[in-house]
PDB file of N, CA and C in Angstrom:
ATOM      1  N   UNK A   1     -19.816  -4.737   6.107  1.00  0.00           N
ATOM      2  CA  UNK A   1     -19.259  -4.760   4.744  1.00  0.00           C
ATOM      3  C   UNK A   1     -18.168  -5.817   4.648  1.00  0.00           C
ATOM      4  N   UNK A   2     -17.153  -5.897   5.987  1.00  0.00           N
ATOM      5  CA  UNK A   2     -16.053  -6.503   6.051  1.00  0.00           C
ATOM      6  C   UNK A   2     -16.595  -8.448   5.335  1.00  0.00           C
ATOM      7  N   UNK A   3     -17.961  -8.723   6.566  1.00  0.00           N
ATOM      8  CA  UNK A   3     -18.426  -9.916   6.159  1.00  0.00           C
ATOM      9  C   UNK A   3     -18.772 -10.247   5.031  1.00  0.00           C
ATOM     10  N   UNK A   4     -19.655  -9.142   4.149  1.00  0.00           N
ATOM     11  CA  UNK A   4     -20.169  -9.411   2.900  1.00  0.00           C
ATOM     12  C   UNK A   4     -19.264  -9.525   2.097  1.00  0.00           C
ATOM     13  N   UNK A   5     -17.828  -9.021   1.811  1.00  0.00           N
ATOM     14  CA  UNK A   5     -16.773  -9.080   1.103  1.00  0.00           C
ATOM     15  C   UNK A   5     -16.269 -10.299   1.306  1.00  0.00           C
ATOM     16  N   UNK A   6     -16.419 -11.215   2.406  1.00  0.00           N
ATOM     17  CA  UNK A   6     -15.771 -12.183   2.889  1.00  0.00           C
ATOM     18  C   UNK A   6     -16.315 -13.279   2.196  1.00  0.00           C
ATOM     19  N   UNK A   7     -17.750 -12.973   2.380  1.00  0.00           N
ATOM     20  CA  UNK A   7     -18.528 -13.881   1.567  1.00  0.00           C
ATOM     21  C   UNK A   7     -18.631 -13.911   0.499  1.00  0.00           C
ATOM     22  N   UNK A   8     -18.248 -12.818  -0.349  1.00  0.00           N
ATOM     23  CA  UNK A   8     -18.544 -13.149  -1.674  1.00  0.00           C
ATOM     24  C   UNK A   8     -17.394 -13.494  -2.526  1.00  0.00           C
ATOM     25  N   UNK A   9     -16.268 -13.425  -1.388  1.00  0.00           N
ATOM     26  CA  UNK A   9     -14.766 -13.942  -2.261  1.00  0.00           C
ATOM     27  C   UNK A   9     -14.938 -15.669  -2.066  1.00  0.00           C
ATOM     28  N   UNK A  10     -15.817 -15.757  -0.546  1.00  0.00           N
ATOM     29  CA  UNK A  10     -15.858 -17.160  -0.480  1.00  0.00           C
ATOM     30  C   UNK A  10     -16.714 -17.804  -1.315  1.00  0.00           C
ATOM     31  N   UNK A  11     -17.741 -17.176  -2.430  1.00  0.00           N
ATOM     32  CA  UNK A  11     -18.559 -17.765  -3.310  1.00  0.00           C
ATOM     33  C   UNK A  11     -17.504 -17.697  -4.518  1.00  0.00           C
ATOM     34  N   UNK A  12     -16.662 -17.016  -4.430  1.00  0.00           N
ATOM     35  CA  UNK A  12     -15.879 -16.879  -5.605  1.00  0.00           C
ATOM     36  C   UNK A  12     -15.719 -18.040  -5.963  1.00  0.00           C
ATOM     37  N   UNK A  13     -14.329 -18.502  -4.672  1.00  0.00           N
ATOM     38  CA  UNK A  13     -13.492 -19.274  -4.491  1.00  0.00           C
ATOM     39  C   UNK A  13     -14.254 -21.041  -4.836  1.00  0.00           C
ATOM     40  N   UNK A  14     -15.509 -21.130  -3.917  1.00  0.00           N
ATOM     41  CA  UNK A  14     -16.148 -22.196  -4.773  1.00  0.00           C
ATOM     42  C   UNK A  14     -16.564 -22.236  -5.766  1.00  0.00           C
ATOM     43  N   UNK A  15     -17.380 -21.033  -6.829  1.00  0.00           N
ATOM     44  CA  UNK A  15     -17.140 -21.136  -8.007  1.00  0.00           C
ATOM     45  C   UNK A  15     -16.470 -21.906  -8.471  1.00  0.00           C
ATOM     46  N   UNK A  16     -14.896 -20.694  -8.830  1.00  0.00           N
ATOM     47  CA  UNK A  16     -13.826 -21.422  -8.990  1.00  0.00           C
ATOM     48  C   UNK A  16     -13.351 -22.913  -8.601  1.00  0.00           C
ATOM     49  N   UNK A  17     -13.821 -23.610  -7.865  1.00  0.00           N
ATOM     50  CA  UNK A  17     -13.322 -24.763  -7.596  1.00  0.00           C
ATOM     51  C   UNK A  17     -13.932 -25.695  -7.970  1.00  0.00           C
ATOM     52  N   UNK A  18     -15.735 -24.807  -8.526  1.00  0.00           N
ATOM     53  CA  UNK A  18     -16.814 -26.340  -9.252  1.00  0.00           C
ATOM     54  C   UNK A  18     -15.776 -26.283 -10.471  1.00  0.00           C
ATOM     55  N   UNK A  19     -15.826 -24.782 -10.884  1.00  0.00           N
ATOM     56  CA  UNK A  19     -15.433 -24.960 -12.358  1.00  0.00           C
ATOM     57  C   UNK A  19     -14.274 -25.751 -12.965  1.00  0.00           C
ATOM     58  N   UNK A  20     -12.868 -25.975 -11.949  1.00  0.00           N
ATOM     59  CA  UNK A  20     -11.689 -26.373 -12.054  1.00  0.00           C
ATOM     60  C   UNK A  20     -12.445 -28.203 -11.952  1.00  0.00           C
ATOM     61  N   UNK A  21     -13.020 -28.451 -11.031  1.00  0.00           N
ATOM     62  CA  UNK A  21     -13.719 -29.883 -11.194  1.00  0.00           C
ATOM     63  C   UNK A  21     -14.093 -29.881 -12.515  1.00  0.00           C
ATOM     64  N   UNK A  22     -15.163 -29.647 -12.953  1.00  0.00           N
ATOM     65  CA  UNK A  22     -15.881 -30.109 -14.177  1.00  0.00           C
ATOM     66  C   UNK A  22     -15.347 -30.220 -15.412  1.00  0.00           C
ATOM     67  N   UNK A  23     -14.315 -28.762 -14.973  1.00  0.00           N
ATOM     68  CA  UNK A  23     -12.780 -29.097 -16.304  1.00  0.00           C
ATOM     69  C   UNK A  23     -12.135 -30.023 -16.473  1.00  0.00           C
ATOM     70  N   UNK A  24     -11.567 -30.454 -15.349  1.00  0.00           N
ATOM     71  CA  UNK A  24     -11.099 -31.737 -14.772  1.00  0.00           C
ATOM     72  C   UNK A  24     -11.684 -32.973 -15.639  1.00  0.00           C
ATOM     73  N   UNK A  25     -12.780 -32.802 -15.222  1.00  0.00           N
ATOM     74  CA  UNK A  25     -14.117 -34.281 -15.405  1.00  0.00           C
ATOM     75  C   UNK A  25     -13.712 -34.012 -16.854  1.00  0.00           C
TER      76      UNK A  25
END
């Protein structure tokens, strides 16, 4: 569980970071 939580904050986090790009752009 520990991993899957890990991973899905880490999909968050890139989400978040296309989205802050494209805002950007």
């Amino acid at each position: 569980l520990a991993s899957e939580l890990g991973l899905r904050t880490d999909v968050r986090r890139v989400m978040l970071y296309f989205l802050g790009c494209y805002g950007g752009v």
